[in-house]
N, C-alpha and C. Protein backbone atom coordinates (compact mmCIF):
# COMPACT_ATOMS: atom_id res chain seq x y z
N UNK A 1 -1.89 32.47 -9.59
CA UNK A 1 -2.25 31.83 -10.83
C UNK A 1 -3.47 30.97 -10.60
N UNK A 2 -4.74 31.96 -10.27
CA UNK A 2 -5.62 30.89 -10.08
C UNK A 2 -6.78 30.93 -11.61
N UNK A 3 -7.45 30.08 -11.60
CA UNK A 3 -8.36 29.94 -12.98
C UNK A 3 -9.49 29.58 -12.39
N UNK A 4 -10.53 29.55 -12.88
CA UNK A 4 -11.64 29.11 -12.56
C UNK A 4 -12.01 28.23 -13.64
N UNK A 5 -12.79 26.91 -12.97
CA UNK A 5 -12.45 25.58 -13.89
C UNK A 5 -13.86 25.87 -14.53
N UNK A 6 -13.80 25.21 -15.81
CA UNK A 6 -15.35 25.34 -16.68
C UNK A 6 -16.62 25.01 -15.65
N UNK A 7 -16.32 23.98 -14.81
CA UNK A 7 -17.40 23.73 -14.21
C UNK A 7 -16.81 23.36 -12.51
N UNK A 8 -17.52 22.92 -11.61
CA UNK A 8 -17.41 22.62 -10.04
C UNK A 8 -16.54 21.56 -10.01
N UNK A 9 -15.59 21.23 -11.16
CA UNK A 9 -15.18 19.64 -10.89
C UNK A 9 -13.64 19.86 -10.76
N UNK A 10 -12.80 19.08 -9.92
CA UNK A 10 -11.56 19.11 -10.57
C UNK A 10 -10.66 17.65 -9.94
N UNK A 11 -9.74 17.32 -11.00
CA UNK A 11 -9.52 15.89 -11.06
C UNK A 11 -8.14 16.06 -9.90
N UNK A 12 -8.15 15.01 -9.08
CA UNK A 12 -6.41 14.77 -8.27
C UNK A 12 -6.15 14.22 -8.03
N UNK A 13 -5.00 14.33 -8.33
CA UNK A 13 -4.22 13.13 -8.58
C UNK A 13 -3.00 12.59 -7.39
N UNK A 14 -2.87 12.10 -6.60
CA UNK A 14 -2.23 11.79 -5.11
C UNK A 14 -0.72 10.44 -5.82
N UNK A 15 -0.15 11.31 -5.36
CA UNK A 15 1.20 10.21 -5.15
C UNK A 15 1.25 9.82 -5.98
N UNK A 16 1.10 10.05 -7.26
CA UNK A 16 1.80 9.58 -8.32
C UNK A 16 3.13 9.50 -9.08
N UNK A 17 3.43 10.89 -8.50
CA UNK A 17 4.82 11.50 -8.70
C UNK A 17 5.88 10.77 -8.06
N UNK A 18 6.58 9.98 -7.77
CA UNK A 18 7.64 9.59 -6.64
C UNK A 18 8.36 9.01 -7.06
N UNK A 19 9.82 8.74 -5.84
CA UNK A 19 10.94 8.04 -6.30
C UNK A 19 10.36 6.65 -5.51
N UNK A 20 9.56 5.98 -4.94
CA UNK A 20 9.25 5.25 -4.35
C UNK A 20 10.40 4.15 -3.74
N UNK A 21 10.81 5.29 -2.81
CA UNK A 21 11.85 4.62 -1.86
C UNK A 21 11.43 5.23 -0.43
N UNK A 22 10.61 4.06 -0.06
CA UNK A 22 9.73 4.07 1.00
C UNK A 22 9.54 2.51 1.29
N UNK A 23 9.19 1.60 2.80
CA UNK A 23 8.42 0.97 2.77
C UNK A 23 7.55 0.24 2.21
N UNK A 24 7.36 -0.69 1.24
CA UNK A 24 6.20 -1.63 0.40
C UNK A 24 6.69 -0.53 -0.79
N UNK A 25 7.79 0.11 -1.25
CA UNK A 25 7.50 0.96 -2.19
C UNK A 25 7.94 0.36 -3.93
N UNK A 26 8.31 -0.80 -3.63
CA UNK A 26 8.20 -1.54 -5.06
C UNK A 26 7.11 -2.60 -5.60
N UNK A 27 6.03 -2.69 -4.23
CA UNK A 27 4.65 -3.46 -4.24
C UNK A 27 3.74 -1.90 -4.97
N UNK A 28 3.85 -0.58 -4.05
CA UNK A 28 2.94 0.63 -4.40
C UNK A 28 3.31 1.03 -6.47
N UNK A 29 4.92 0.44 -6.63
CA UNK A 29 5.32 1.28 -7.59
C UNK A 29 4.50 0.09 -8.83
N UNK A 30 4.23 -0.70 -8.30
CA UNK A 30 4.11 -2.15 -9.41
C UNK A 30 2.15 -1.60 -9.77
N UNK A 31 1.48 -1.10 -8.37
CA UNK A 31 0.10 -0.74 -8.54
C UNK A 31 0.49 0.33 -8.94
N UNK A 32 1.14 1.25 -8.91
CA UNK A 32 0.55 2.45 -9.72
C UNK A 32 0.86 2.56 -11.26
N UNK A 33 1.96 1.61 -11.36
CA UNK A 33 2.31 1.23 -13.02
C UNK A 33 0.73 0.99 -13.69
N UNK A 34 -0.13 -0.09 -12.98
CA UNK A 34 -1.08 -0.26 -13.25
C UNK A 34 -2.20 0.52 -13.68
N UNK A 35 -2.29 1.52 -12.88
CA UNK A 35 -3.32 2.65 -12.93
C UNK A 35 -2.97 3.75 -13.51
N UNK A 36 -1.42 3.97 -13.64
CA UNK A 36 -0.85 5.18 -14.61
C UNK A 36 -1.33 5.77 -15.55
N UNK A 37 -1.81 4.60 -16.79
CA UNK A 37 -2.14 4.94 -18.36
C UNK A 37 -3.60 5.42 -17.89
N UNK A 38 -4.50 4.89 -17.36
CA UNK A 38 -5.86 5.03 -17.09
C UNK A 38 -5.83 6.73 -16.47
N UNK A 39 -5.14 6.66 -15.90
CA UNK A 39 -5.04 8.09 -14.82
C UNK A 39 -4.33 9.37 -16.05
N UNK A 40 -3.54 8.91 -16.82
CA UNK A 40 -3.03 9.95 -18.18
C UNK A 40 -4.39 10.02 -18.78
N UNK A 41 -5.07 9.22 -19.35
CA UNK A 41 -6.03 8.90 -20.05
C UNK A 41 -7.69 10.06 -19.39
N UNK A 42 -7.59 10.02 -18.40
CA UNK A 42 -8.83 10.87 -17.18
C UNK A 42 -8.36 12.12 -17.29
N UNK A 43 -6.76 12.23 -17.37
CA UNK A 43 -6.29 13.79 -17.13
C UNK A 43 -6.75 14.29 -18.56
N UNK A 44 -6.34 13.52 -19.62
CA UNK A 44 -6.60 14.44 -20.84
C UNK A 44 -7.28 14.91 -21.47
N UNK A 45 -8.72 13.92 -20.75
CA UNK A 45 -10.20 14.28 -21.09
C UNK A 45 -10.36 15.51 -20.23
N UNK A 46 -10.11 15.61 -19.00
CA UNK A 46 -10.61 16.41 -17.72
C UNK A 46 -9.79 17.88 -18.62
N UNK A 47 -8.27 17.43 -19.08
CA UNK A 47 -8.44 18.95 -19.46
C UNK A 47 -8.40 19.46 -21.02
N UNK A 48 -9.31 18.61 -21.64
CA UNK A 48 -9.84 18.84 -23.21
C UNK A 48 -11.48 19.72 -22.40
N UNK A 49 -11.88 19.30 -21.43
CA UNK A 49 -12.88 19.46 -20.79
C UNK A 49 -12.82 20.83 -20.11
N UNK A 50 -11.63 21.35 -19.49
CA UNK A 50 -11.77 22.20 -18.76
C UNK A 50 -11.61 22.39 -17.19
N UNK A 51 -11.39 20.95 -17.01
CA UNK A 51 -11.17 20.81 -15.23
C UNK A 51 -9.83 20.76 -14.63
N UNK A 52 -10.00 21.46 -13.73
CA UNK A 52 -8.51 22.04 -13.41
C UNK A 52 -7.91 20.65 -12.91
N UNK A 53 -6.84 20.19 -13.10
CA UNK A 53 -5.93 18.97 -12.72
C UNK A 53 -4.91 19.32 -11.45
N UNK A 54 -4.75 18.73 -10.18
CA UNK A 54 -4.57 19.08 -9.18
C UNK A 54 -3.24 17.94 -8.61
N UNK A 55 -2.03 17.70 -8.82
CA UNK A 55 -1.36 17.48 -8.19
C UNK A 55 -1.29 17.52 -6.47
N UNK A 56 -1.60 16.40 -6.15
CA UNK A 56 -0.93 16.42 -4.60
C UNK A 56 -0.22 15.67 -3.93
N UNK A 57 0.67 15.88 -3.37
CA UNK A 57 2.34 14.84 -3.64
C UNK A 57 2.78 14.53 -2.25
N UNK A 58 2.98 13.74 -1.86
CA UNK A 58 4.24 13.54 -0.96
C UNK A 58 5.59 13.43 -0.91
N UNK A 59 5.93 13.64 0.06
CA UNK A 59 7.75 14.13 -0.38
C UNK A 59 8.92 12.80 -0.08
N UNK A 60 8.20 11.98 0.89
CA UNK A 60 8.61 10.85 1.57
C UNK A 60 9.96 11.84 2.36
N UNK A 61 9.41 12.78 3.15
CA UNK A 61 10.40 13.61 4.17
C UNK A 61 11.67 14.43 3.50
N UNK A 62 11.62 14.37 2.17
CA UNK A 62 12.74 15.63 1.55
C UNK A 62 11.52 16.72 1.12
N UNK A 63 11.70 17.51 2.29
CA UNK A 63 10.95 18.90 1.76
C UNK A 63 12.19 19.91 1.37
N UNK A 64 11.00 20.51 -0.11
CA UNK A 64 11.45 21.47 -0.66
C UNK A 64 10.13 22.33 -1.58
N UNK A 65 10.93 23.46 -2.19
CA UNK A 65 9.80 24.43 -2.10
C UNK A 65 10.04 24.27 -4.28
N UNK A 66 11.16 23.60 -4.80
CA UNK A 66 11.14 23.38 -5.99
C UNK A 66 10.54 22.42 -6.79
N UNK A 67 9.33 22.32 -6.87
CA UNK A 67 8.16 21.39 -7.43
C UNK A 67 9.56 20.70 -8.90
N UNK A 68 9.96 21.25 -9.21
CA UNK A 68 10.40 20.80 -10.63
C UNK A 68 11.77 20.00 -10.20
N UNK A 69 12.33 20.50 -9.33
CA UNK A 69 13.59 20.14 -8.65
C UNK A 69 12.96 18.19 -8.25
N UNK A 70 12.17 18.51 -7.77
CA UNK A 70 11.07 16.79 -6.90
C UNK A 70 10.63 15.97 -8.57
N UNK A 71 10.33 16.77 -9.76
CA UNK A 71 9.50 16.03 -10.57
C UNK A 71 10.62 15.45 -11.35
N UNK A 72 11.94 16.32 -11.63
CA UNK A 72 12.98 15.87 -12.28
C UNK A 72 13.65 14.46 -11.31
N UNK A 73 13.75 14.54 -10.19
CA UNK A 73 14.34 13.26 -9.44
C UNK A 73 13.23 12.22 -9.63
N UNK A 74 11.69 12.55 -9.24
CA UNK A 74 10.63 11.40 -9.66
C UNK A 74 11.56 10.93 -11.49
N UNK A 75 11.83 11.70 -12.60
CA UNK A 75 12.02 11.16 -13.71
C UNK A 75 13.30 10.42 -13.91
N UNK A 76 14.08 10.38 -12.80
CA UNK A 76 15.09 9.84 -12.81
C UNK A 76 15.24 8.58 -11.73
N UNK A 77 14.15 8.47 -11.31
CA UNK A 77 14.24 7.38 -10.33
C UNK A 77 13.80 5.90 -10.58
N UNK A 78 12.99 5.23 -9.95
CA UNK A 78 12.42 4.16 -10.62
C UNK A 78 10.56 4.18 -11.03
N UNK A 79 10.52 5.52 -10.83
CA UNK A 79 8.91 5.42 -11.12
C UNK A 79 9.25 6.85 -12.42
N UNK A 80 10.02 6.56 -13.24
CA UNK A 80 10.39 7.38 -14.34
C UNK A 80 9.07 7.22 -15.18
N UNK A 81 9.33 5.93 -15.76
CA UNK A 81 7.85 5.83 -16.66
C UNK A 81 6.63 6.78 -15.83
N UNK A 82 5.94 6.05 -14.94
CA UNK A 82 4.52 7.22 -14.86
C UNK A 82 5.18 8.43 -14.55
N UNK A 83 6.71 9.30 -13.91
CA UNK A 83 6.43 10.76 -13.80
C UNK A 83 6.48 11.25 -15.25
N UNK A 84 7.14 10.45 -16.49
CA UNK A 84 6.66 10.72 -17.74
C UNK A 84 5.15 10.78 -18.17
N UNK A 85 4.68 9.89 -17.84
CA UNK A 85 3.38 9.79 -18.11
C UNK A 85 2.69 10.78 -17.91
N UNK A 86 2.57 10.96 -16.75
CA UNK A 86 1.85 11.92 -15.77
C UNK A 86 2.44 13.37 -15.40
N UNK A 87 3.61 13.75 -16.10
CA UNK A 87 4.27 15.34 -15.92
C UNK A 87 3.46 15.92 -15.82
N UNK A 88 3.28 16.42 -14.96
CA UNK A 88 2.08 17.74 -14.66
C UNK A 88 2.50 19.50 -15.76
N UNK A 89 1.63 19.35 -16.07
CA UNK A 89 1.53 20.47 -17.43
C UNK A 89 1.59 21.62 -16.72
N UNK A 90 2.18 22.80 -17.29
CA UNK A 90 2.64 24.34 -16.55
C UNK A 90 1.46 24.60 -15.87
N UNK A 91 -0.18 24.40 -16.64
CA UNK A 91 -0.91 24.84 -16.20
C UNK A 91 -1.92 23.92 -15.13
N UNK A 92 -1.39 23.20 -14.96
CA UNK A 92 -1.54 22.08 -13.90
C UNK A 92 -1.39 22.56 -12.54
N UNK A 93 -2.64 22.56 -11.16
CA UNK A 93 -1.79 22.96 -9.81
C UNK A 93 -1.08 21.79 -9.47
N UNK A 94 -0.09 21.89 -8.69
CA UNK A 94 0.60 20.64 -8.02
C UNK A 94 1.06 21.47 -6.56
N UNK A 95 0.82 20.63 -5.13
CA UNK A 95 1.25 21.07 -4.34
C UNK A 95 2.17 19.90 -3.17
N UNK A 96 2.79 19.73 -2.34
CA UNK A 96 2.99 19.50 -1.12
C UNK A 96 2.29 18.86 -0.15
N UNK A 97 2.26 17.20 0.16
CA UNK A 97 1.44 17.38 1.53
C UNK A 97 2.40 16.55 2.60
N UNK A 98 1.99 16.79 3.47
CA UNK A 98 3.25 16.68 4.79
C UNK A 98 2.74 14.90 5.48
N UNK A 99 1.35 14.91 5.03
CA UNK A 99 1.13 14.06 5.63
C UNK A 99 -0.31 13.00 4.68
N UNK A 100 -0.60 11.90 4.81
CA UNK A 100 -1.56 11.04 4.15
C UNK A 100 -2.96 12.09 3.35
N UNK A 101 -4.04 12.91 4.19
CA UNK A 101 -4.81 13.64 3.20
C UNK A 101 -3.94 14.81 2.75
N UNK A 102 -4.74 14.57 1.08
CA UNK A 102 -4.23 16.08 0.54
C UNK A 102 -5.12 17.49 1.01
N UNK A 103 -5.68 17.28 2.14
CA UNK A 103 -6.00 18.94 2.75
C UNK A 103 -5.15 19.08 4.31
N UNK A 104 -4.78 17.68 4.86
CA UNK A 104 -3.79 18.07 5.85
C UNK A 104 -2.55 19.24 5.78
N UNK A 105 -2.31 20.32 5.66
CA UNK A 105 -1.26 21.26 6.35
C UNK A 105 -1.25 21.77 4.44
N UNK A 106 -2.19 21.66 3.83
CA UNK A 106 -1.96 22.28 2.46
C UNK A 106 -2.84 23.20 2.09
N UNK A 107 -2.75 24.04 1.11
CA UNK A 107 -3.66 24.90 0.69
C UNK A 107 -4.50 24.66 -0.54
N UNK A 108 -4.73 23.22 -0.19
CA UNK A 108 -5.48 22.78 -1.19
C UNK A 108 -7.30 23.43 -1.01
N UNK A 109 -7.91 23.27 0.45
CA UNK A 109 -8.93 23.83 0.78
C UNK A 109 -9.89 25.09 -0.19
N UNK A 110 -8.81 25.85 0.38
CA UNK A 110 -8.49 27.67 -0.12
C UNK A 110 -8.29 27.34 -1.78
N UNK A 111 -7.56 26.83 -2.41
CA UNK A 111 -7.60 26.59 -4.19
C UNK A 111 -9.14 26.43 -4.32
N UNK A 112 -9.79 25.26 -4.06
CA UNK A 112 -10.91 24.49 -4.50
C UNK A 112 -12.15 25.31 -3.87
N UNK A 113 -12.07 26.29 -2.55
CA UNK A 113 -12.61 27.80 -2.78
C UNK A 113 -12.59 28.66 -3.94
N UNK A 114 -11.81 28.49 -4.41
CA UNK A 114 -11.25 29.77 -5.30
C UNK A 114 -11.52 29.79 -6.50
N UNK A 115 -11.60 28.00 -6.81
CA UNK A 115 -12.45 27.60 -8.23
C UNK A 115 -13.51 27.34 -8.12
N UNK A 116 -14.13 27.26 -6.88
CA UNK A 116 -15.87 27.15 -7.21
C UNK A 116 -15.71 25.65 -7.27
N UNK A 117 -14.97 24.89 -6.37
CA UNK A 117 -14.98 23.15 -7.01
C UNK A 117 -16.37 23.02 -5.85
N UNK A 118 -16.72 21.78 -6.36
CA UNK A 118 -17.33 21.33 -5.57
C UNK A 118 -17.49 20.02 -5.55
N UNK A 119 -16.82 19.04 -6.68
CA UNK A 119 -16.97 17.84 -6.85
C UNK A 119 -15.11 17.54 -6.92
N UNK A 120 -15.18 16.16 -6.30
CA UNK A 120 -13.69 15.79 -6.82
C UNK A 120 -13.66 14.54 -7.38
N UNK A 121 -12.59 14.11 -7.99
CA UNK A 121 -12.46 13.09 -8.58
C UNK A 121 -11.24 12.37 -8.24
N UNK A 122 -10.83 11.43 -7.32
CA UNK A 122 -9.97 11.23 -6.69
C UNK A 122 -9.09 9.81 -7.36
N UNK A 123 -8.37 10.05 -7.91
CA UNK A 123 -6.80 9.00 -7.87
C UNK A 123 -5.88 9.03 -7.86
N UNK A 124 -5.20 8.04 -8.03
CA UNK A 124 -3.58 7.35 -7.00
C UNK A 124 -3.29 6.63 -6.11
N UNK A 125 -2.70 6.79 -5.49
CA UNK A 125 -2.14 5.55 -4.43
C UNK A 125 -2.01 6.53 -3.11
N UNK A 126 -1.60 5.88 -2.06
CA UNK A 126 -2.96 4.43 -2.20
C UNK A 126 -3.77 4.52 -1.70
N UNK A 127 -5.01 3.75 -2.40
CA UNK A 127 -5.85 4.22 -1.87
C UNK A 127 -6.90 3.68 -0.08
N UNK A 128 -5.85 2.53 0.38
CA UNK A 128 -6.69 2.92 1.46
C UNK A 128 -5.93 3.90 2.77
N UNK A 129 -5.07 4.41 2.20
CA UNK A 129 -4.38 6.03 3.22
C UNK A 129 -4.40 6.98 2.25
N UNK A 130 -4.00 7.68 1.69
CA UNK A 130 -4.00 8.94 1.34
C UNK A 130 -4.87 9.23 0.34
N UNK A 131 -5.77 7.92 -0.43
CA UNK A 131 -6.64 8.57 -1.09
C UNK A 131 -8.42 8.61 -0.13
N UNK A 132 -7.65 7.31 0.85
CA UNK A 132 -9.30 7.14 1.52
C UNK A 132 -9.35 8.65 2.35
N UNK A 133 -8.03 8.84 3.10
CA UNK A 133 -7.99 9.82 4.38
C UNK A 133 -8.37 11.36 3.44
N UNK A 134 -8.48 11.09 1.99
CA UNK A 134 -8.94 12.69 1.48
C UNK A 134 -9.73 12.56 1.10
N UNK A 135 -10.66 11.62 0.51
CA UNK A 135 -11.60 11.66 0.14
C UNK A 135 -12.51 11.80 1.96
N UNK A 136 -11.97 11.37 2.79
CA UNK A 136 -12.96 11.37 4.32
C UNK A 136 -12.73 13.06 4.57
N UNK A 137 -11.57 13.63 4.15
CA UNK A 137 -11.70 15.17 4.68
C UNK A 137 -12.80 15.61 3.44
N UNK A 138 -12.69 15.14 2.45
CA UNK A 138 -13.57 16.01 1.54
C UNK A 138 -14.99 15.85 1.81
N UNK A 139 -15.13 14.71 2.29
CA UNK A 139 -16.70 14.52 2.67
C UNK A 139 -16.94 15.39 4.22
N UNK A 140 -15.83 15.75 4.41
CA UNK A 140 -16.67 16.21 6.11
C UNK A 140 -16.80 18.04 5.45
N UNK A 141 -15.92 18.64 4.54
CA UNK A 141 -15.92 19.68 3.60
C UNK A 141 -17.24 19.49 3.19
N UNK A 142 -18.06 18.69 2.59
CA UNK A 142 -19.31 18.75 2.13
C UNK A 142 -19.00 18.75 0.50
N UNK A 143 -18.04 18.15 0.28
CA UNK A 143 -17.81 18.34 -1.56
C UNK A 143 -18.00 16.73 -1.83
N UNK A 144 -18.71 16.75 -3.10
CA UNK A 144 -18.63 15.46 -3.69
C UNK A 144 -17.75 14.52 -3.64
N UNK A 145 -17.32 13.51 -3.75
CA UNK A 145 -16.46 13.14 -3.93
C UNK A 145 -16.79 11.47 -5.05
N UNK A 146 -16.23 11.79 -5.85
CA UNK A 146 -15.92 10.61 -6.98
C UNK A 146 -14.55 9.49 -6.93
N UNK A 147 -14.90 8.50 -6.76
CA UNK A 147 -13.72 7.44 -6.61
C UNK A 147 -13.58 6.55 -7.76
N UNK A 148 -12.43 6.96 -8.56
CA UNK A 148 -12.47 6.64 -9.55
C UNK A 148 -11.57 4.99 -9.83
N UNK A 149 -12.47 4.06 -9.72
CA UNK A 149 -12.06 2.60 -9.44
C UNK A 149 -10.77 2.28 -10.39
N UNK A 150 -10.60 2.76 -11.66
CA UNK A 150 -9.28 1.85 -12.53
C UNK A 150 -8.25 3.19 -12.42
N UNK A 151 -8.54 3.73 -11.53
CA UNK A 151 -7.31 4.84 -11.39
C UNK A 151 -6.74 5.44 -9.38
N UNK A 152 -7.26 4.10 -8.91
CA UNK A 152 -6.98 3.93 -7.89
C UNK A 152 -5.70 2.63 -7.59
N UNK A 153 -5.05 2.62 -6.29
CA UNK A 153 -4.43 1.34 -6.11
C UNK A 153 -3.53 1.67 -4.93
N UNK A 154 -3.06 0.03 -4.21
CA UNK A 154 -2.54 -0.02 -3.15
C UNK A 154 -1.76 -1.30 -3.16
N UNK A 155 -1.11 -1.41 -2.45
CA UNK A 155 0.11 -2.82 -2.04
C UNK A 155 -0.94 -3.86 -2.69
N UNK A 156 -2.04 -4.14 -2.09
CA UNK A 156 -2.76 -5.25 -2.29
C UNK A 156 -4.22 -5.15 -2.91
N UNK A 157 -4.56 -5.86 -3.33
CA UNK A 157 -6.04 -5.52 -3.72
C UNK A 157 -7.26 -5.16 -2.75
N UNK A 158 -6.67 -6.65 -1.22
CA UNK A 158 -7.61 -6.62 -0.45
C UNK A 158 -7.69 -4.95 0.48
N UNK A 159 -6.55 -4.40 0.40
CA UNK A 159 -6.56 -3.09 1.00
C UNK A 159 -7.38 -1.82 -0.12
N UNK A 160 -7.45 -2.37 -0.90
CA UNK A 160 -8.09 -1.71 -1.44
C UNK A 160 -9.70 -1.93 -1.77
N UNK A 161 -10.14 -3.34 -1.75
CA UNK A 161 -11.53 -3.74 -1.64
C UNK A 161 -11.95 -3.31 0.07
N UNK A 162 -11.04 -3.07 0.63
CA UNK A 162 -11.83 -2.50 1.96
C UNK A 162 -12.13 -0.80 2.13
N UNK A 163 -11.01 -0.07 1.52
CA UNK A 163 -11.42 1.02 0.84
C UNK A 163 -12.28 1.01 0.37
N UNK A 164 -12.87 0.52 -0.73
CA UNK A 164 -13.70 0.58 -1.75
C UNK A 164 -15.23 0.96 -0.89
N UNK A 165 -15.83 -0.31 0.16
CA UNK A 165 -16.70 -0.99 1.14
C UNK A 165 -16.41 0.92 1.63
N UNK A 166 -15.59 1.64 2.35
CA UNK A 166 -15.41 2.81 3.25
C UNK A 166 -15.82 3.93 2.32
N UNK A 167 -15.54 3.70 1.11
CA UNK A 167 -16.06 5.33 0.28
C UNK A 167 -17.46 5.10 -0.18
N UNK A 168 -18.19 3.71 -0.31
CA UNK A 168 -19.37 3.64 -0.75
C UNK A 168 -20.44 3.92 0.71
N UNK A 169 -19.87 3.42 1.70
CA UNK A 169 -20.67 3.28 2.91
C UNK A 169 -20.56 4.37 3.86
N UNK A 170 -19.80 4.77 3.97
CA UNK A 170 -19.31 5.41 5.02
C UNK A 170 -19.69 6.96 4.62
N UNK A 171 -18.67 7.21 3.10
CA UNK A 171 -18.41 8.75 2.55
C UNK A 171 -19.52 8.77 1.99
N UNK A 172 -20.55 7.64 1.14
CA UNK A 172 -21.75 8.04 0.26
C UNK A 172 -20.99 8.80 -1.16
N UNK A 173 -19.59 8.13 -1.42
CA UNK A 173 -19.00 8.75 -2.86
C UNK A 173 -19.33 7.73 -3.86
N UNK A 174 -19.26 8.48 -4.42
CA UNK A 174 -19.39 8.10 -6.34
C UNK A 174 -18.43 6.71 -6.41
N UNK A 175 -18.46 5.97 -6.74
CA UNK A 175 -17.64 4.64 -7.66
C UNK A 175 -17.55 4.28 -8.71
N UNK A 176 -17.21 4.50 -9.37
CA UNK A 176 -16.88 4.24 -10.84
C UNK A 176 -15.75 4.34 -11.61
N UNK A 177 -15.75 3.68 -12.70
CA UNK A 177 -14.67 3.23 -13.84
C UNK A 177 -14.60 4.84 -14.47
N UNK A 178 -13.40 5.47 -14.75
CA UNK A 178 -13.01 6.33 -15.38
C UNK A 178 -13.63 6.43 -16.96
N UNK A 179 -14.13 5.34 -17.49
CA UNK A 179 -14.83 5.59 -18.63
C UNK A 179 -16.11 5.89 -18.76
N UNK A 180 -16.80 5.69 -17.93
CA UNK A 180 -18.28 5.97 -17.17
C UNK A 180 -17.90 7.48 -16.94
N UNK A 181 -17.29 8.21 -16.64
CA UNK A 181 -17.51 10.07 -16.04
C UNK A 181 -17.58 10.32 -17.95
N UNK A 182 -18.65 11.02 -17.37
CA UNK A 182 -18.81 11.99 -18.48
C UNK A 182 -18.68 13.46 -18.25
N UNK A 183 -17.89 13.81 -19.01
CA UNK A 183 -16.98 15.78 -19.07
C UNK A 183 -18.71 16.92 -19.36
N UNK A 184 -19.28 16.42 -19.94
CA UNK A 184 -20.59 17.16 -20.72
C UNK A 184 -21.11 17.32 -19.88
């Protein structure tokens, strides 16, 4: 079920999905409450627009191969509100990652081949591990990468103002407010 997106772009979305029963996981669940509506708000433009929307999830160590089986427990857990928010639509990819980047041990690579991506647009939590550690594989990939500031977040702010300092300096990515991307 692959598509080819209107244009090189496609939006993803990291760890949003969860029962956040983990470690700091009622500090992560309080930031991503935050960034939720903003991050619904990016998806609906991106796909009034045409850009393929990309789920990439962690399992917090219950692997399974039933994406819907994981999204129904995210809706029943304590991060119910955003997996409402954020239900990934039939035609939505959503995949698996085993570990902090979403190209570690996934076939995310090979997808974003397949659509001709070449730019990404990166949010969720958090962002100074699993959104910094993918946006650093995507830059060594040679793909754009866009960091989308009110649809990012982490335990603390300051972990995330040091992120911030690592994708501008380091990766040479995009920074900006989700209302600033323009779809056109």
């Amino acid at each position: 079920r692959t598509r080819r997106s209107r244009n090189s772009s496609a939006l993803i979305i990291l760890d949003m999905l969860s029962e956040f029963e983990f470690p700091d996981g009622d500090v992560v669940l309080r930031a991503a409450r935050r960034i939720a509506k903003p991050i619904a708000r990016l998806k609906q433009r991106a796909r009034t627009a045409k850009i393929s929307v990309i789920y990439v999830n962690d399992t917090a160590g219950k692997w399974e191969s039933d994406q819907q089986a994981f999204v129904d427990r995210c809706l029943e857990g304590k991060g119910r509100e955003i997996a409402e928010l954020l239900r990934p639509a039939k035609d939505d990819y959503f995949m698996f990652k085993p570990k902090h980047s979403a190209f570690y041990g996934t076939p995310l690579a090979e997808l974003l081949r397949m659509l001709k991506v070449q730019q990404l647009m990166l949010t969720g939590t958090t962002s100074h591990q699993c959104v910094l550690f993918t946006a650093s594989d995507a830059h060594v990939r040679e793909l754009a990468v866009t960091i989308v500031t009110d649809c990012i977040a982490a335990a603390s702010a300051e972990e995330t103002r040091h992120a911030l300092f690592i994708y501008r300096r380091a990766l040479q990515a995009q920074v900006i407010r989700s209302t600033s991307i323009s779809f056109t």
